[in-house]
PDB file of N, CA and C in Angstrom:
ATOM      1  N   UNK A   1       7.558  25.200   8.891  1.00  0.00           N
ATOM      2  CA  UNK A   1       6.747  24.384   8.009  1.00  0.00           C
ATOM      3  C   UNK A   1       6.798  22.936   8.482  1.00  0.00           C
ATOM      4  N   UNK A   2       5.484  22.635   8.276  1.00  0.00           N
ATOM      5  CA  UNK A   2       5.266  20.977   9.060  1.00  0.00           C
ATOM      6  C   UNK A   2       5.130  19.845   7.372  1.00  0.00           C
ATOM      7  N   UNK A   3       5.845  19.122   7.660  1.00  0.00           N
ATOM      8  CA  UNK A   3       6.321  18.012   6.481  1.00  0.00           C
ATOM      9  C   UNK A   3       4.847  16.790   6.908  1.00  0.00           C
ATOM     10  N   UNK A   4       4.033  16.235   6.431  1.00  0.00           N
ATOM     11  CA  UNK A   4       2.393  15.548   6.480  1.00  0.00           C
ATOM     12  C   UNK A   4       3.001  14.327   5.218  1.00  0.00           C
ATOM     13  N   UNK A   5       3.276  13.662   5.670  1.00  0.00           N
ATOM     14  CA  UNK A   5       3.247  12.384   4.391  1.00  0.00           C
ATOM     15  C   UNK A   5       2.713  10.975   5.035  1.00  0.00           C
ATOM     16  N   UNK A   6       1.513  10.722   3.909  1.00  0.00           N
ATOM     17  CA  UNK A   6       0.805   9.434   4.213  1.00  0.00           C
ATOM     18  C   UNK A   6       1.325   8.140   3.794  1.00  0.00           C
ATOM     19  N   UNK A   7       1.210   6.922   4.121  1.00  0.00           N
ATOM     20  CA  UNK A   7       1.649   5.735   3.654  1.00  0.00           C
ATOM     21  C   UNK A   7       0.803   4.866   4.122  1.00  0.00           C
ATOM     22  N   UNK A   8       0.841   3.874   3.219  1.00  0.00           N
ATOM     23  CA  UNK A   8      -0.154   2.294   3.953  1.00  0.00           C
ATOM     24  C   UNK A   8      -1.204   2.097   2.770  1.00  0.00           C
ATOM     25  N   UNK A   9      -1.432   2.900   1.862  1.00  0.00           N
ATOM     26  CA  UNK A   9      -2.729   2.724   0.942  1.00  0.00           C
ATOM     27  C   UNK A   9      -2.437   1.565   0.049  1.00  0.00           C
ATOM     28  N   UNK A  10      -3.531   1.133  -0.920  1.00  0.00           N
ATOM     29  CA  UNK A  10      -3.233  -0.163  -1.522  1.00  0.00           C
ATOM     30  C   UNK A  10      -4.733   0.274  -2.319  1.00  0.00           C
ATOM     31  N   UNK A  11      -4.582  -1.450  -2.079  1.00  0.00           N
ATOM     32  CA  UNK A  11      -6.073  -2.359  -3.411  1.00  0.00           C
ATOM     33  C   UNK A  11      -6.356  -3.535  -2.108  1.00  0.00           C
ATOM     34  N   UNK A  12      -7.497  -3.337  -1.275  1.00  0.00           N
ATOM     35  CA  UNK A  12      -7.649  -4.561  -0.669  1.00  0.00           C
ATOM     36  C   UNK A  12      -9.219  -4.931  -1.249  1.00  0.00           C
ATOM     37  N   UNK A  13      -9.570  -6.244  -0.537  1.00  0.00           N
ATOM     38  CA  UNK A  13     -11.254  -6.584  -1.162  1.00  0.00           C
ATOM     39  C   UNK A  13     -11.715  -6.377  -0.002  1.00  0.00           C
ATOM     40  N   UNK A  14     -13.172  -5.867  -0.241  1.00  0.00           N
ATOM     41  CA  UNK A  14     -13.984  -6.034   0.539  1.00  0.00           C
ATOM     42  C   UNK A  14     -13.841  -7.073   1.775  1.00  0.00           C
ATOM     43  N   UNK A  15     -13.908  -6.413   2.682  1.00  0.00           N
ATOM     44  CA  UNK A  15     -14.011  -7.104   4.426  1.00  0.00           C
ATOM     45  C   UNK A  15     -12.688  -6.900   4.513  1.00  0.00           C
ATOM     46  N   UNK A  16     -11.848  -6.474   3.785  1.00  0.00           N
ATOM     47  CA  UNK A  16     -10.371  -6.438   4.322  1.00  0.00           C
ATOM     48  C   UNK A  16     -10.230  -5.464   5.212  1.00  0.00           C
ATOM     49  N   UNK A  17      -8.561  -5.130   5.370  1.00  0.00           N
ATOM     50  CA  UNK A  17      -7.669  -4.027   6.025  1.00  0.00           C
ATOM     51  C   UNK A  17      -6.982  -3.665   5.489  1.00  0.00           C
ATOM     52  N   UNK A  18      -6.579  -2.577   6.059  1.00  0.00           N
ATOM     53  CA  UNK A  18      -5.080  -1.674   5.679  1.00  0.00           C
ATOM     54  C   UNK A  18      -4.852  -0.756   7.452  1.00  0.00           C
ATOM     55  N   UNK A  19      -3.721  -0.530   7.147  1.00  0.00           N
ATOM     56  CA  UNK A  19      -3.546   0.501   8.388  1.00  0.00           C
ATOM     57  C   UNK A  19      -2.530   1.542   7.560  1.00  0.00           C
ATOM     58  N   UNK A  20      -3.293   2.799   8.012  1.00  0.00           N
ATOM     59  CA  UNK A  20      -3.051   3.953   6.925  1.00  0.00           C
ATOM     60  C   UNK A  20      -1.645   4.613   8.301  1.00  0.00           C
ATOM     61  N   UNK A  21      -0.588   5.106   7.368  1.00  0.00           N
ATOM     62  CA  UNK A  21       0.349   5.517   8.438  1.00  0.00           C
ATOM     63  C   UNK A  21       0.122   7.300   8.263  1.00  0.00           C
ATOM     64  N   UNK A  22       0.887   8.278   8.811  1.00  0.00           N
ATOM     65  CA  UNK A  22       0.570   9.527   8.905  1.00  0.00           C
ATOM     66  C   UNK A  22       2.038  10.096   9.683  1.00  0.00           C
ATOM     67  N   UNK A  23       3.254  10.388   8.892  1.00  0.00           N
ATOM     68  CA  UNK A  23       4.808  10.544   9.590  1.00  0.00           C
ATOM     69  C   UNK A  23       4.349  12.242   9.631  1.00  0.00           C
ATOM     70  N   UNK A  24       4.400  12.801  10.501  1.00  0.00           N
ATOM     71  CA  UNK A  24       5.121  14.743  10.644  1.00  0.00           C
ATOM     72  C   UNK A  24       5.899  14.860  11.604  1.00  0.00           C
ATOM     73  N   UNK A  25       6.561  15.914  10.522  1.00  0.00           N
ATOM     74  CA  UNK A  25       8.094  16.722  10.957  1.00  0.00           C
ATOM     75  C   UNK A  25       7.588  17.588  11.755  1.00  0.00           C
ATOM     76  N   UNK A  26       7.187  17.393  12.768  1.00  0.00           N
ATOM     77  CA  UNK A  26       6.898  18.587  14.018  1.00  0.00           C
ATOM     78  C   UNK A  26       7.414  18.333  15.313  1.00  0.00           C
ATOM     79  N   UNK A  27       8.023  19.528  15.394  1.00  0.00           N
ATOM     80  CA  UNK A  27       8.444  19.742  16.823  1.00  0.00           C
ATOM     81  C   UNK A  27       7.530  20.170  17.723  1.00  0.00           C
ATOM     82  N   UNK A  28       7.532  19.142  19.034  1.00  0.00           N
ATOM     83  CA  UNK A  28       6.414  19.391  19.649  1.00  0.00           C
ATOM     84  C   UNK A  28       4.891  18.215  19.334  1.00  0.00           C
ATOM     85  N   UNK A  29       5.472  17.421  18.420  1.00  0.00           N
ATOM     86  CA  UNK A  29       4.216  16.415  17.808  1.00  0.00           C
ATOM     87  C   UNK A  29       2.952  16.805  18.939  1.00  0.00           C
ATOM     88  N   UNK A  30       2.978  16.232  20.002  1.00  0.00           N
ATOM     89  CA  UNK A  30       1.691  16.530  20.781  1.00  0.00           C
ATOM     90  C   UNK A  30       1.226  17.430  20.852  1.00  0.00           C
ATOM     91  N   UNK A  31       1.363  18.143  20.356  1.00  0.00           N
ATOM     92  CA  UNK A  31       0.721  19.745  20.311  1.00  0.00           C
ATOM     93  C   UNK A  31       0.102  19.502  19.297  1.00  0.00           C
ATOM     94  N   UNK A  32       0.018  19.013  17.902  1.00  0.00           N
ATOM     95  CA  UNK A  32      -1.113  18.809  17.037  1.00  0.00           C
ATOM     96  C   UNK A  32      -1.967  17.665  17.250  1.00  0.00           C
ATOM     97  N   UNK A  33      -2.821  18.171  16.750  1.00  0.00           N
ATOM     98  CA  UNK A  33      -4.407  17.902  16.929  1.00  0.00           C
ATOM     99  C   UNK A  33      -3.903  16.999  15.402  1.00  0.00           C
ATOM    100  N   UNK A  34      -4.438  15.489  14.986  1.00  0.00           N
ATOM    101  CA  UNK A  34      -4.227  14.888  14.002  1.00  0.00           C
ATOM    102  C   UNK A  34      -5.623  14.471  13.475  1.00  0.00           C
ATOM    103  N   UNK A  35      -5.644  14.629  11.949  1.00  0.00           N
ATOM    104  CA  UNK A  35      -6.822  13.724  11.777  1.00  0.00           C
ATOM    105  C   UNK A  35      -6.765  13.370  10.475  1.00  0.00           C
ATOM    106  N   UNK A  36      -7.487  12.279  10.083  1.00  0.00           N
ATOM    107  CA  UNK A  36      -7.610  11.890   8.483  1.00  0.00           C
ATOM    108  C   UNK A  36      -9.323  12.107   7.820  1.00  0.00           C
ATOM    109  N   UNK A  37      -8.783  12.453   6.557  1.00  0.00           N
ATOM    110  CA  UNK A  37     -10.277  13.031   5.816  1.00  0.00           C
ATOM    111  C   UNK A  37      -9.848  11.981   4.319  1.00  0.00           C
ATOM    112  N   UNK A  38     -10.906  11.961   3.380  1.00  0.00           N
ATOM    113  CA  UNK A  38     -10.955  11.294   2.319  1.00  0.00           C
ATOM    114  C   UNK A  38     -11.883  11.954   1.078  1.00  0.00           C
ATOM    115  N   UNK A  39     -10.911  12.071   0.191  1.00  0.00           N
ATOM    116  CA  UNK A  39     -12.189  12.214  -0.837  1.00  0.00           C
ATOM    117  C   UNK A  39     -12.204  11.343  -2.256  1.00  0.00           C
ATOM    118  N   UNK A  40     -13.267  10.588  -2.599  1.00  0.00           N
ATOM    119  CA  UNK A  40     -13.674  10.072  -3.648  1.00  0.00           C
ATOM    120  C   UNK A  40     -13.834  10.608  -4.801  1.00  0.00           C
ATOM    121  N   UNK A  41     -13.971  10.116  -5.998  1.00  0.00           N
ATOM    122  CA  UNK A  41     -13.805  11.039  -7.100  1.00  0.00           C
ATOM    123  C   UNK A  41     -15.267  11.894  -7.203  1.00  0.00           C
ATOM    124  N   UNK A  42     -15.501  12.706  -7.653  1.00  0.00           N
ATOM    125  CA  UNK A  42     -16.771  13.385  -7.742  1.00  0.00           C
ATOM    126  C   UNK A  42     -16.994  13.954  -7.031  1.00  0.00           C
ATOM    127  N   UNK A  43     -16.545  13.545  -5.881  1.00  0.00           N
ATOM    128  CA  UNK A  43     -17.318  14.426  -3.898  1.00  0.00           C
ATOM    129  C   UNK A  43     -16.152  15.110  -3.306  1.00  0.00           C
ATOM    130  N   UNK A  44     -16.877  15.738  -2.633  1.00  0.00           N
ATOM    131  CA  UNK A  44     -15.901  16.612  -1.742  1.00  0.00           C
ATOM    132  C   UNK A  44     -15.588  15.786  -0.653  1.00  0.00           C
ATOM    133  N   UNK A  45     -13.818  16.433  -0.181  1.00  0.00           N
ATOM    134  CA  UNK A  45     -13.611  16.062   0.786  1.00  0.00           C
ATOM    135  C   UNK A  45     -14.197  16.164   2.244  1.00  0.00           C
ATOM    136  N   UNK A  46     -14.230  14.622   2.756  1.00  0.00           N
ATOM    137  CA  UNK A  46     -14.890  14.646   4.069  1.00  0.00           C
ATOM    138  C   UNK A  46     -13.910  13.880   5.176  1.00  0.00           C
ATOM    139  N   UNK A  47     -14.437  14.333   6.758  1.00  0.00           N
ATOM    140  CA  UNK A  47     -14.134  14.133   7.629  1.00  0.00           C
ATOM    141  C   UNK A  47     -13.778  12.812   7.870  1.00  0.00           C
ATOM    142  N   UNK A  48     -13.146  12.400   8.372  1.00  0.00           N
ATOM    143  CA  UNK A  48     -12.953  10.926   8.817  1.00  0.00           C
ATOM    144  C   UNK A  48     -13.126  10.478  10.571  1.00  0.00           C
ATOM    145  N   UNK A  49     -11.577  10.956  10.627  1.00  0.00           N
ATOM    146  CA  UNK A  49     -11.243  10.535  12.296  1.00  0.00           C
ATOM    147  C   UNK A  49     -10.300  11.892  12.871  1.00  0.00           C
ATOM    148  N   UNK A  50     -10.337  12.112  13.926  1.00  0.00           N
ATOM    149  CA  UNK A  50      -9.467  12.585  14.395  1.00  0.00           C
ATOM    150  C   UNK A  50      -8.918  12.131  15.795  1.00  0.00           C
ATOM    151  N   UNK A  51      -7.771  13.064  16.132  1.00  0.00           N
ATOM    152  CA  UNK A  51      -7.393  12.637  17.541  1.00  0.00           C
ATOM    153  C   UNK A  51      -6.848  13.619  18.022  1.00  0.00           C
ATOM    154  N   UNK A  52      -6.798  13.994  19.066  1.00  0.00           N
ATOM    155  CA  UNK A  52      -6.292  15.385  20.399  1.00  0.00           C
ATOM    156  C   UNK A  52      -4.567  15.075  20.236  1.00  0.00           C
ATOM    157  N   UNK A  53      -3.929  15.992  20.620  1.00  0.00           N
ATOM    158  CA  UNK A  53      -2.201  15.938  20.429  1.00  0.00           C
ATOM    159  C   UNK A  53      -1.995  14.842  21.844  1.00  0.00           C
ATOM    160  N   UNK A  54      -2.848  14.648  22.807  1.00  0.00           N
ATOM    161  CA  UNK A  54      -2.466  13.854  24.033  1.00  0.00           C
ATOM    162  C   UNK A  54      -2.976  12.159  23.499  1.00  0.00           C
ATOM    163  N   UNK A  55      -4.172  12.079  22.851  1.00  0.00           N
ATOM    164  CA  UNK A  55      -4.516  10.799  22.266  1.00  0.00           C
ATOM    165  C   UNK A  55      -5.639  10.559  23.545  1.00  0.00           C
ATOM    166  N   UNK A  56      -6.267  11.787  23.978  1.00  0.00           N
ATOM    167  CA  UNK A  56      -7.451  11.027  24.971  1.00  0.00           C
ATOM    168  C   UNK A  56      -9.043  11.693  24.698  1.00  0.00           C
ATOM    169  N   UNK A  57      -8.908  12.546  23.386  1.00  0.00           N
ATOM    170  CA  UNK A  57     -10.308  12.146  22.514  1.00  0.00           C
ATOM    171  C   UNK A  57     -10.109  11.981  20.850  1.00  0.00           C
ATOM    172  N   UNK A  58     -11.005  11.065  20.498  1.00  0.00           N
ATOM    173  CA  UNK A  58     -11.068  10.842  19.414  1.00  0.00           C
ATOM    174  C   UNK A  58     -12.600  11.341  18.702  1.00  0.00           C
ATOM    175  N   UNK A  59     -12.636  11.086  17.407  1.00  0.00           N
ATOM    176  CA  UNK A  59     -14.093  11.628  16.758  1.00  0.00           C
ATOM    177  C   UNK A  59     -13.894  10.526  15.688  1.00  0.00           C
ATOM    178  N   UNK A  60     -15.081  10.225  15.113  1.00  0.00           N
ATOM    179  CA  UNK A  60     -15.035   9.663  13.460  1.00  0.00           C
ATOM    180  C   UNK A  60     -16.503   9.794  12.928  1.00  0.00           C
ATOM    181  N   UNK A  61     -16.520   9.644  11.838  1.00  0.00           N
ATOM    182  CA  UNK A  61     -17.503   9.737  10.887  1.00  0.00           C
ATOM    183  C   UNK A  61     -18.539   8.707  10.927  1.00  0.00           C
ATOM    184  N   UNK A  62     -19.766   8.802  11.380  1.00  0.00           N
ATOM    185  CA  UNK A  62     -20.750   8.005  11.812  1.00  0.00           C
ATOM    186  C   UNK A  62     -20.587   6.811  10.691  1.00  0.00           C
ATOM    187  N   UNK A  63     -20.296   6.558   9.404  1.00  0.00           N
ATOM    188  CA  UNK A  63     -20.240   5.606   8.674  1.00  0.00           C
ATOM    189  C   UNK A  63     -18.541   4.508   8.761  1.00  0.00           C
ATOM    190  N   UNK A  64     -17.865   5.195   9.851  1.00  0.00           N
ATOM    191  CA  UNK A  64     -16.735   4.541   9.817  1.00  0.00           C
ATOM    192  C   UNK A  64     -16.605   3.871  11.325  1.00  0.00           C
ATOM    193  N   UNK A  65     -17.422   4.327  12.004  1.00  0.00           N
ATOM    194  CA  UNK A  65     -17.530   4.368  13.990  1.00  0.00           C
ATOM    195  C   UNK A  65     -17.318   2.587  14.025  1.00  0.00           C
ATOM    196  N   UNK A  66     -16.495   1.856  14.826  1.00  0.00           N
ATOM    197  CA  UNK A  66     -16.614   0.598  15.034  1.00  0.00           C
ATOM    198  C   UNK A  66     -16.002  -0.109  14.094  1.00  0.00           C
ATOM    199  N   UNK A  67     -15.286   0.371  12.792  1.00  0.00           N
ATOM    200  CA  UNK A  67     -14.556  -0.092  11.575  1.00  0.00           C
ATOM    201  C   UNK A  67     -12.878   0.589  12.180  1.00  0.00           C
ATOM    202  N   UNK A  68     -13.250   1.584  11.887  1.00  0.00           N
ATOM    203  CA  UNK A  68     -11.630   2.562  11.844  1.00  0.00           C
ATOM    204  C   UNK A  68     -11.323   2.476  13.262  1.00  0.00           C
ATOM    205  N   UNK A  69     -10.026   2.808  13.340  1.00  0.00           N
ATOM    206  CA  UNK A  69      -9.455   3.033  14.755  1.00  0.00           C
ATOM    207  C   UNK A  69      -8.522   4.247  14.385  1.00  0.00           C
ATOM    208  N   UNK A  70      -8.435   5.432  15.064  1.00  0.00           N
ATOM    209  CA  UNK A  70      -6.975   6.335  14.866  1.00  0.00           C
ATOM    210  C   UNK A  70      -6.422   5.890  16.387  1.00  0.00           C
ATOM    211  N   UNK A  71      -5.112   6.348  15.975  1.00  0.00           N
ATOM    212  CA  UNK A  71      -4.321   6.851  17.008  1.00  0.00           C
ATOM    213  C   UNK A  71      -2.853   7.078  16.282  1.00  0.00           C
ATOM    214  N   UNK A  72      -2.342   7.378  17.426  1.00  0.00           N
ATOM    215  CA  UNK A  72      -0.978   7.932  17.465  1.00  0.00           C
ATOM    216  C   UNK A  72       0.468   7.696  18.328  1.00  0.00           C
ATOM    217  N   UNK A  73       1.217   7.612  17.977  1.00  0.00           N
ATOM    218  CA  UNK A  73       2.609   7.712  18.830  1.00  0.00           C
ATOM    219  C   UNK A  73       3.305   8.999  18.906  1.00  0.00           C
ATOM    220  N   UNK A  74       3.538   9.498  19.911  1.00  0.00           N
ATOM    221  CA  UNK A  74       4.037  10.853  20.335  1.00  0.00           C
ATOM    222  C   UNK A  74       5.379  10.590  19.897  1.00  0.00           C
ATOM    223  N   UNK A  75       6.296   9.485  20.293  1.00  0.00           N
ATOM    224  CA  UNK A  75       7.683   9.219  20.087  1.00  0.00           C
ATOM    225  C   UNK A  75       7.799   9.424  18.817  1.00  0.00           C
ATOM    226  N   UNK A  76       7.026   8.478  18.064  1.00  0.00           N
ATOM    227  CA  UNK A  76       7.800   8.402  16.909  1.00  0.00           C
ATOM    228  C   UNK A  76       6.877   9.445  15.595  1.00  0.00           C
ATOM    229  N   UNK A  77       5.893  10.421  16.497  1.00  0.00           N
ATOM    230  CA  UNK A  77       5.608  11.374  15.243  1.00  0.00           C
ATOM    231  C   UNK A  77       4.591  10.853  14.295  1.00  0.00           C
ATOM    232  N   UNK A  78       3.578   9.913  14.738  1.00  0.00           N
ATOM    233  CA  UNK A  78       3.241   8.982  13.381  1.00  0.00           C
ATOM    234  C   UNK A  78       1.901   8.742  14.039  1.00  0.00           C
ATOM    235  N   UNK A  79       0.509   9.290  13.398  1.00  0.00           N
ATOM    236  CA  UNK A  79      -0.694   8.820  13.616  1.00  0.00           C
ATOM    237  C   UNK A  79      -1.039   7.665  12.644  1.00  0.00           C
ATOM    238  N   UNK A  80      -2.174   7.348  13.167  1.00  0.00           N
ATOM    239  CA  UNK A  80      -2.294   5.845  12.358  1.00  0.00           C
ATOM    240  C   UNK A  80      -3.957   5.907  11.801  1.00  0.00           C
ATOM    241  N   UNK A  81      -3.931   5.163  11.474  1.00  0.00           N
ATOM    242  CA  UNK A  81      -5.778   4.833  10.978  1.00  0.00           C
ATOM    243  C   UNK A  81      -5.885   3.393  10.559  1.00  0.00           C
ATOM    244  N   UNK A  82      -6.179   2.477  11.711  1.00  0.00           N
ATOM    245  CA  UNK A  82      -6.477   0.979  11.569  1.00  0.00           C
ATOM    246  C   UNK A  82      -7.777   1.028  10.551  1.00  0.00           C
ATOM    247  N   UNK A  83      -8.128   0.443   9.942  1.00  0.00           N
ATOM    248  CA  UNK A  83      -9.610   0.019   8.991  1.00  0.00           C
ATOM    249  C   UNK A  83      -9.679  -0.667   8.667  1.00  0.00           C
ATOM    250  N   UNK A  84     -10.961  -1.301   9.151  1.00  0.00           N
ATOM    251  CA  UNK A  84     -11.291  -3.076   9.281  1.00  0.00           C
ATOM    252  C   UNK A  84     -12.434  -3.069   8.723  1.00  0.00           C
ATOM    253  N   UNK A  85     -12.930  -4.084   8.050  1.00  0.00           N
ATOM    254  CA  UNK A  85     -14.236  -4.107   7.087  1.00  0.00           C
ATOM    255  C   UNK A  85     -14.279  -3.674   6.306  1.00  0.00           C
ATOM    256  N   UNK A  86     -13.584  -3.272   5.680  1.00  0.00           N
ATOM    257  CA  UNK A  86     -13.815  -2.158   4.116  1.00  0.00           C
ATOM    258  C   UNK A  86     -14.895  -2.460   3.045  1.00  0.00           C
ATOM    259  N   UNK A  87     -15.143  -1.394   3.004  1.00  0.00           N
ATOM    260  CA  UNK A  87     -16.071  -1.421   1.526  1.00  0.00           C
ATOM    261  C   UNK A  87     -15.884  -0.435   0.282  1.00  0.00           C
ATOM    262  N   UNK A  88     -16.405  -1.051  -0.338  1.00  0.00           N
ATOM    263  CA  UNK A  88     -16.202  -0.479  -1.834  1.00  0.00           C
ATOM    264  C   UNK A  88     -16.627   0.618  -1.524  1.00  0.00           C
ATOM    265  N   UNK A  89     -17.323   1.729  -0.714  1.00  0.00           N
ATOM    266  CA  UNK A  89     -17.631   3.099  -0.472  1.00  0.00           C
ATOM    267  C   UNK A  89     -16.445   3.579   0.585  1.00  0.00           C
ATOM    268  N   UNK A  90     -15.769   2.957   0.755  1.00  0.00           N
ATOM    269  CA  UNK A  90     -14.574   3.283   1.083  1.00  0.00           C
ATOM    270  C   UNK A  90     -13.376   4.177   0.844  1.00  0.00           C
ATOM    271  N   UNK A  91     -13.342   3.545  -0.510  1.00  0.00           N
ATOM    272  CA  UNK A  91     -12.220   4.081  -1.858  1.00  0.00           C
ATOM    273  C   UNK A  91     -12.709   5.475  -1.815  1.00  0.00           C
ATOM    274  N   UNK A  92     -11.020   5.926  -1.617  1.00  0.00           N
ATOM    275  CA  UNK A  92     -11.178   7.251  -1.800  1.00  0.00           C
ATOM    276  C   UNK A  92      -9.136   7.660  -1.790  1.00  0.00           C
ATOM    277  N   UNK A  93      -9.485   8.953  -2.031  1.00  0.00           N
ATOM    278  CA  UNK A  93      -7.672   9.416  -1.386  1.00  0.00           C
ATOM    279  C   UNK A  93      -7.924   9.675   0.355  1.00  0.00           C
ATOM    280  N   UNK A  94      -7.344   9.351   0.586  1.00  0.00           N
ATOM    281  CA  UNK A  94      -6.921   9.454   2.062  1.00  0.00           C
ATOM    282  C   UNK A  94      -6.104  10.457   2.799  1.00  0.00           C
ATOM    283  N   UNK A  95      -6.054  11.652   3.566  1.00  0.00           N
ATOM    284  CA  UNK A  95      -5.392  12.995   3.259  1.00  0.00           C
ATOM    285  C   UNK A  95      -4.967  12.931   4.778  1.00  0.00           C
ATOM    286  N   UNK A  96      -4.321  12.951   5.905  1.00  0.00           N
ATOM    287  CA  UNK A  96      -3.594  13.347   6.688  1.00  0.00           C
ATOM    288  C   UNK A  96      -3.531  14.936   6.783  1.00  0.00           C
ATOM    289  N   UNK A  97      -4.029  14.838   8.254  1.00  0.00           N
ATOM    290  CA  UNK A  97      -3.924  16.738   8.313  1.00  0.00           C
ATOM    291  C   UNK A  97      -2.859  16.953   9.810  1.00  0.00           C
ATOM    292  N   UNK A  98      -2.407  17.671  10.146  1.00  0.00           N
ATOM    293  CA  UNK A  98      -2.313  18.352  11.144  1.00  0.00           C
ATOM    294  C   UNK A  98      -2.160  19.576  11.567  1.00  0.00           C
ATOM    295  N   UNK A  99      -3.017  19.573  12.956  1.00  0.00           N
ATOM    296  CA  UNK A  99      -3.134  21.191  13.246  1.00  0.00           C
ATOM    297  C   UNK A  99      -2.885  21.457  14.309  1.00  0.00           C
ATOM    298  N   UNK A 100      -1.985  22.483  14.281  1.00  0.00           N
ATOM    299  CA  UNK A 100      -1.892  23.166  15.948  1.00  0.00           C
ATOM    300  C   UNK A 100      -2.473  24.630  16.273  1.00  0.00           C
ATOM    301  N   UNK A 101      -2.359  25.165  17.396  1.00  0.00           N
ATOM    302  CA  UNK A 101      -3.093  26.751  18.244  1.00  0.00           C
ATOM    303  C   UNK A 101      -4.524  26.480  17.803  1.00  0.00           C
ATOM    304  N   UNK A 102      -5.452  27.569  17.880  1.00  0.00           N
ATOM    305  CA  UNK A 102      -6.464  27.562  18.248  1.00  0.00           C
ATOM    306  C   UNK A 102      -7.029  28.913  17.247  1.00  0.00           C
ATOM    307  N   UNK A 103      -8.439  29.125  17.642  1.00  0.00           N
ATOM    308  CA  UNK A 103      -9.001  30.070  16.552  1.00  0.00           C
ATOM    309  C   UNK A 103      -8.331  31.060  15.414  1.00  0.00           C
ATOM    310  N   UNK A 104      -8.191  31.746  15.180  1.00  0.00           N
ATOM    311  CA  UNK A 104      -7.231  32.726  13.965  1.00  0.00           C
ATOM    312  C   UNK A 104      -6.031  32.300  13.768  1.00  0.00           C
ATOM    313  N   UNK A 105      -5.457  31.822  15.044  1.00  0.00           N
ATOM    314  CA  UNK A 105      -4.646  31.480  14.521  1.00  0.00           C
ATOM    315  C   UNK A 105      -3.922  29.589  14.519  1.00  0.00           C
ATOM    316  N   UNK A 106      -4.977  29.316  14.277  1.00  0.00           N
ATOM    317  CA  UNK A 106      -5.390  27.651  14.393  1.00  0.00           C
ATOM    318  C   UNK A 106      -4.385  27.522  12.814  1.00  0.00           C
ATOM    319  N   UNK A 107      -3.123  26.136  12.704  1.00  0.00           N
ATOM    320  CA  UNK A 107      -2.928  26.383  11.593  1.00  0.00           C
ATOM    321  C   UNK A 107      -3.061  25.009  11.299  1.00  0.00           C
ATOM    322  N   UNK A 108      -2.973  24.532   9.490  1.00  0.00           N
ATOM    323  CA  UNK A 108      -3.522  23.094   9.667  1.00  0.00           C
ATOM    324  C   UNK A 108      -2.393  22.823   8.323  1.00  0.00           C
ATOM    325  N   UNK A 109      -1.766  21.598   8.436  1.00  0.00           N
ATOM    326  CA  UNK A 109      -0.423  20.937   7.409  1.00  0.00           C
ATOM    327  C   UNK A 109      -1.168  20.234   7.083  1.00  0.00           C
ATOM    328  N   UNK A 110      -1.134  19.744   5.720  1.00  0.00           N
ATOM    329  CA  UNK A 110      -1.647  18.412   5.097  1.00  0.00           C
ATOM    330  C   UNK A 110      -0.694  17.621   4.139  1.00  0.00           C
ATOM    331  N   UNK A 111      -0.871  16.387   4.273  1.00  0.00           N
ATOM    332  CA  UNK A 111      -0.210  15.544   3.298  1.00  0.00           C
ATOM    333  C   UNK A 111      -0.844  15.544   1.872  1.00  0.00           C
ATOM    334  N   UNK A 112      -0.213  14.671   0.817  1.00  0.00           N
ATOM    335  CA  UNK A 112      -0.075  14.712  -0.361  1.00  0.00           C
ATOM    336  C   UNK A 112      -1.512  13.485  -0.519  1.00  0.00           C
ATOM    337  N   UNK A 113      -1.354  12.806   0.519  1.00  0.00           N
ATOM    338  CA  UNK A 113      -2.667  11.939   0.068  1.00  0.00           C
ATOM    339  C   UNK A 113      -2.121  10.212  -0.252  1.00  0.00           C
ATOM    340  N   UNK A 114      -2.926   9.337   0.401  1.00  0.00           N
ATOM    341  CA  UNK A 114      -2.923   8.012  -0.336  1.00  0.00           C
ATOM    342  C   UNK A 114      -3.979   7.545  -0.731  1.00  0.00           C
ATOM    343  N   UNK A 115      -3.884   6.300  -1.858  1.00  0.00           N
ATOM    344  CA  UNK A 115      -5.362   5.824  -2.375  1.00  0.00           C
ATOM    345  C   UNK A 115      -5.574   4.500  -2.007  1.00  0.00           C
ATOM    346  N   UNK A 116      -6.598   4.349  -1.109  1.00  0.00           N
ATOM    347  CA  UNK A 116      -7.544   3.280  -1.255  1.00  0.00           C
ATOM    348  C   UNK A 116      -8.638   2.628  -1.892  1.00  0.00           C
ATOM    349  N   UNK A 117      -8.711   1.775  -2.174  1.00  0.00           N
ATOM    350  CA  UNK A 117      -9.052   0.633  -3.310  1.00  0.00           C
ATOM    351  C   UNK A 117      -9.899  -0.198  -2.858  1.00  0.00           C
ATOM    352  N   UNK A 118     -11.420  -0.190  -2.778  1.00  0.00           N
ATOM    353  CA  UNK A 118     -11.578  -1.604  -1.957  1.00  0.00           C
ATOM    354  C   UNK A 118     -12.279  -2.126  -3.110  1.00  0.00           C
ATOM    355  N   UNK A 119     -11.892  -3.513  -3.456  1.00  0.00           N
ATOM    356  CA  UNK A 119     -12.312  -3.844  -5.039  1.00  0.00           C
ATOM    357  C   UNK A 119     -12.140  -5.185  -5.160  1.00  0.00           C
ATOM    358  N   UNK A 120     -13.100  -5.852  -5.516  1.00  0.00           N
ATOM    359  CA  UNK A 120     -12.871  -7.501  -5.620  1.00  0.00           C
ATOM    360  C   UNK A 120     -12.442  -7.573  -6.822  1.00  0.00           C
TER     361      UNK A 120
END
C-alpha cells in the first residue's frame, strides 16, 4: 500500500501562488507515473497535470498550460504543482494520485486532498 498525502493548500487572492506539495511512501518512487486532479463543489473531478516516474513528459489541462508547473524529486518522493496566476475558477480540492504498471493491471494511490481558495 502506497501512503499519497497532499500539502501546500491555503486562501490566496487572485494573481497569487501556492506550490501544492505531493509526499508517497513508495518504493521505487520513479516508477510512478504522478499527477494532480481537482474538484470544485458541484463538478466532477478533473484532470490537472501530470508527470512520467523519470520527469521527461508532462501533460496539463488546457486552462492551466503556462500557469501550473508539476514536477518532482525522485530523492525525496515528493511531486510538486507550482501555480501562478490563480483565479477564482481555480478553487477546488486538489487530489494527488499515483500510479504504477500498465493496463489491468495499472494501479493508482490517491491522497486525502487539499483546498484551494482563490478569493479576494
Amino acid at each position: 500500500q502506497v501512503r499519497v498525502v497532499e500539502s501546500g493548500g491555503g486562501l490566496v487572492q487572485p494573481g497569487g501562488s501556492l506550490r501544492l506539495s505531493c509526499a508517497a511512501s513508495a518504493f521505487n518512487f520513479s516508477r510512478y507515473d504522478m499527477s494532480w486532479h481537482r474538484q470544485a463543489p458541484g463538478k466532477e473531478r478533473e484532470f490537472v497535470a501530470s508527470i512520467t516516474g523519470t520527469g521527461d513528459t508532462t501533460k496539463y489541462l488546457d486552462s492551466v498550460k503556462g500557469r501550473f508547473t508539476i514536477s518532482r524529486d525522485n530523492v525525496q518522493n515528493t511531486a510538486y504543482l507550482q501555480m501562478n496566476s490563480l483565479k477564482s475558477e481555480d478553487t477546488a480540492v486538489y487530489f494527488c494520485k499515483a500510479a504504477v504498471g500498465s493496463g489491468w493491471s495499472r494501479t493508482s494511490y490517491w491522497g486525502q486532498g487539499t483546498q484551494v481558495t482563490v478569493s479576494s
